[in-house]
Structures are given as structure tokens and as C-alpha cells.
Protein backbone atom coordinates (compact mmCIF):
# COMPACT_ATOMS: atom_id res chain seq x y z
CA UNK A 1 -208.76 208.39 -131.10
CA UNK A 2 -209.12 211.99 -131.84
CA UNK A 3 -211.02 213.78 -134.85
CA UNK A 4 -208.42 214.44 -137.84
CA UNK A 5 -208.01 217.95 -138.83
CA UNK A 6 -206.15 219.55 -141.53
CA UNK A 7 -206.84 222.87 -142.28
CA UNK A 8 -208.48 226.25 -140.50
CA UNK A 9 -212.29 224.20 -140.81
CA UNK A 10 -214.63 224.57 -138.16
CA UNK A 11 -216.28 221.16 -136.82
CA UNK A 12 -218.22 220.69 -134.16
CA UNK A 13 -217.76 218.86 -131.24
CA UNK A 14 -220.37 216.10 -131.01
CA UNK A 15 -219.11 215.37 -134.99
CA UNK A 16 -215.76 213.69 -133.91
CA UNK A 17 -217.40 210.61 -132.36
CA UNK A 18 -220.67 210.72 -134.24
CA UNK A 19 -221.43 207.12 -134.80
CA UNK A 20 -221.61 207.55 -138.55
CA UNK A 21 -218.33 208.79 -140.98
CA UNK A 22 -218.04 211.90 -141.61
CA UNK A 23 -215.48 213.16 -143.93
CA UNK A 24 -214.57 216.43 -145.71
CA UNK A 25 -212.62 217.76 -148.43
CA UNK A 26 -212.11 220.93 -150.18
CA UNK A 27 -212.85 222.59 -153.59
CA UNK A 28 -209.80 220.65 -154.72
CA UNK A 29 -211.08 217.01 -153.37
CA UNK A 30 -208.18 217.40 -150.80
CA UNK A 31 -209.47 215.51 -147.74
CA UNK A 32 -209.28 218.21 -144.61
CA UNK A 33 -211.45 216.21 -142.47
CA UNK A 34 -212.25 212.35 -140.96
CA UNK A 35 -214.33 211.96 -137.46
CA UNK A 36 -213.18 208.43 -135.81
CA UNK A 37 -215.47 206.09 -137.50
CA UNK A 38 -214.43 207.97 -140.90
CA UNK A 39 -210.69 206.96 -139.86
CA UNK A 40 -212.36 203.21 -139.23
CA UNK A 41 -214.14 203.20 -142.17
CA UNK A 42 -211.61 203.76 -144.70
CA UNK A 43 -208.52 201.99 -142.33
CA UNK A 44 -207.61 199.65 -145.40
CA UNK A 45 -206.58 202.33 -147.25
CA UNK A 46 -204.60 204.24 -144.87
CA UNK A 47 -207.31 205.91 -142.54
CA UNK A 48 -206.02 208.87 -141.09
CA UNK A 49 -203.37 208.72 -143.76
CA UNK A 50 -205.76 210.04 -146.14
CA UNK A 51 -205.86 213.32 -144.61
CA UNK A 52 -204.49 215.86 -147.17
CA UNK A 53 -204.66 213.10 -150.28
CA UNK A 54 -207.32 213.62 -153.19
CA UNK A 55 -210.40 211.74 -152.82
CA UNK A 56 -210.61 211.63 -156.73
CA UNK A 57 -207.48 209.04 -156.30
CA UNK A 58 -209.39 207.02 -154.49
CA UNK A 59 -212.50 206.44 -156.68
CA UNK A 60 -212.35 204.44 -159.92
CA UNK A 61 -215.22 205.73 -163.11
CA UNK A 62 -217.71 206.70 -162.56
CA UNK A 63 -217.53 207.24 -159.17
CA UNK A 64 -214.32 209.97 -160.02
CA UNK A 65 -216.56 211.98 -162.58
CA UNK A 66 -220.13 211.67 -159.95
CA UNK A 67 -217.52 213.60 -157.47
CA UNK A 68 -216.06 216.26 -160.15
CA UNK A 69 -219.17 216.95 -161.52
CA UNK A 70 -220.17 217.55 -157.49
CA UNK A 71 -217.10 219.69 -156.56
CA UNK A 72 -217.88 221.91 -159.70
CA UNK A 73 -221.60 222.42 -159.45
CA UNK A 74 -222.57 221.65 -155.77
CA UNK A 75 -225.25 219.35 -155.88
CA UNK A 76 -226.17 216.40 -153.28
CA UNK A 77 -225.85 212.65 -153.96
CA UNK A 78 -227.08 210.08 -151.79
CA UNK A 79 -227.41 206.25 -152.31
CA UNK A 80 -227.30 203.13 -150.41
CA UNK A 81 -224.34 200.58 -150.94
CA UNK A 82 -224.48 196.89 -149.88
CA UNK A 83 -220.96 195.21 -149.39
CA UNK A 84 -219.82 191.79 -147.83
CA UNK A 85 -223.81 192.38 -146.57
CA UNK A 86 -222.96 195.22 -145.01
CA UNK A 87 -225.93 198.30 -146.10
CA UNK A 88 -225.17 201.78 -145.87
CA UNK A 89 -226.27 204.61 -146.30
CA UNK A 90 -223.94 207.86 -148.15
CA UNK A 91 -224.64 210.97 -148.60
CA UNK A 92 -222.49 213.68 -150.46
CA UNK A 93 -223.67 217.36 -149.80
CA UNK A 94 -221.77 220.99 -150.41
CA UNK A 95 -220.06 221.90 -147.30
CA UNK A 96 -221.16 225.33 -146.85
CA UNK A 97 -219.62 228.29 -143.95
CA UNK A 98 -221.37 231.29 -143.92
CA UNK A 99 -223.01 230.77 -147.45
CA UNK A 100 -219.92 229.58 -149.09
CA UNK A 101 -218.76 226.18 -150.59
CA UNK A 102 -215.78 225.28 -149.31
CA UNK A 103 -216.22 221.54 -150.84
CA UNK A 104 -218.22 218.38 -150.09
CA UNK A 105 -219.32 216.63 -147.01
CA UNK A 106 -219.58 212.92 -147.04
CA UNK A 107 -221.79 211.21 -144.32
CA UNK A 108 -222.26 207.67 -144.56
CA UNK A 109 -223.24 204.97 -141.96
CA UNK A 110 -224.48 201.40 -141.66
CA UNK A 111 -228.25 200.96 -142.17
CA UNK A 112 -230.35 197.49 -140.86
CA UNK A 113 -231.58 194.92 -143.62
CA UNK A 114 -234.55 195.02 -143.94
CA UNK A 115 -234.82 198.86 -143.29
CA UNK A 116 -237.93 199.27 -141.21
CA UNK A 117 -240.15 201.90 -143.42
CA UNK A 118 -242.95 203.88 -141.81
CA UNK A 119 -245.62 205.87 -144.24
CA UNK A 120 -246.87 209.04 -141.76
């Protein structure tokens, strides 16, 4: 399976099979972007079918406002999620080219439990 692209975005090339999901939209929340295990992630609800939808559809309250609030004032969000005992890890950050936001980057990826912790 390939990267899905919408869109004139550059990506780069290690990204489409990067073990993690990666996922992009625009200014708009209009996905433009899923690498494969993006695609695998969200399969249930359509996977690569998402491409061009709005993410805000997809995110009940007060997930949906957490993402406006991030596509109006670029800010980063990251949490950890646990589900069916699955952990992960997400992190929302602007999507920046050249010193411009052109919307929000999602990365998110299964983390081990217990996560080993090191103080250096």
C-alpha cells in the first residue's frame, strides 16, 4: 500500500511507511494526507476514504473544539490514549512549509505498558 496524497503537499519519503500514523489536514481540517499505518489505523472508518473529508466530522466534544481551537491558533497537543489496552501515544503539531501553517500534523503510535522511563 502506497502513501495517500491529496493535494500539492510535500512528504517525505521515509514518512509513507513510518511505523507510526501520520496524518495531515489543512487550515480547513480537510484531511490531505495518511502514511500506511494512518490508512490502518483509522480502517473502521473508511481509511483511505477519509482523504479529502473533515477531521472535525470525525471527533465528537470536546475533542471537535481541542482541534478548532488548534487549526485557529497553532498550538501542539499531545496525550496518551489507552483503548481495548492498547497505549498510544498522539501528538497534534502545526504543519509548517517554509514558515507557514498550512494545518495540523497528527502523529500517533502504539507505546509499551509499562513505558520504560529513564531520568538522565
Amino acid at each position: 500500500m502506497l502513501p495517500q496524497i491529496v493535494s500539492d503537499i510535500s512528504v517525505p519519503a521515509w514518512a509513507g511507511q513510518f511505523e507510526g500514523a501520520i496524518t495531515l489536514c489543512n487550515r480547513e481540517g480537510i484531511i490531505v494526507y495518511m502514511n500506511e499505518a494512518s490508512v490502518r489505523q483509522f480502517q473502521k472508518y473508511g481509511g483511505e476514504k477519509l482523504l479529502e473529508s473533515n477531521l472535525l466530522d470525525c471527533h465528537p466534544e470536546p475533542a471537535r473544539s481541542k482541534l478548532v481551537a488548534l487549526l485557529e491558533s497553532p498550538a501542539r497537543n499531545v496525550y496518551s490514549t489507552e483503548k481495548n489496552g492498547v497505549h498510544r501515544l498522539v501528538m497534534q503539531a502545526p504543519w509548517m512549509e517554509q514558515e507557514v501553517c498550512r494545518g495540523l500534523v497528527e502523529i500517533s503510535f502504539e507505546i509499551p505498558h509499562p513505558l520504560p522511563h529513564f531520568v538522565r
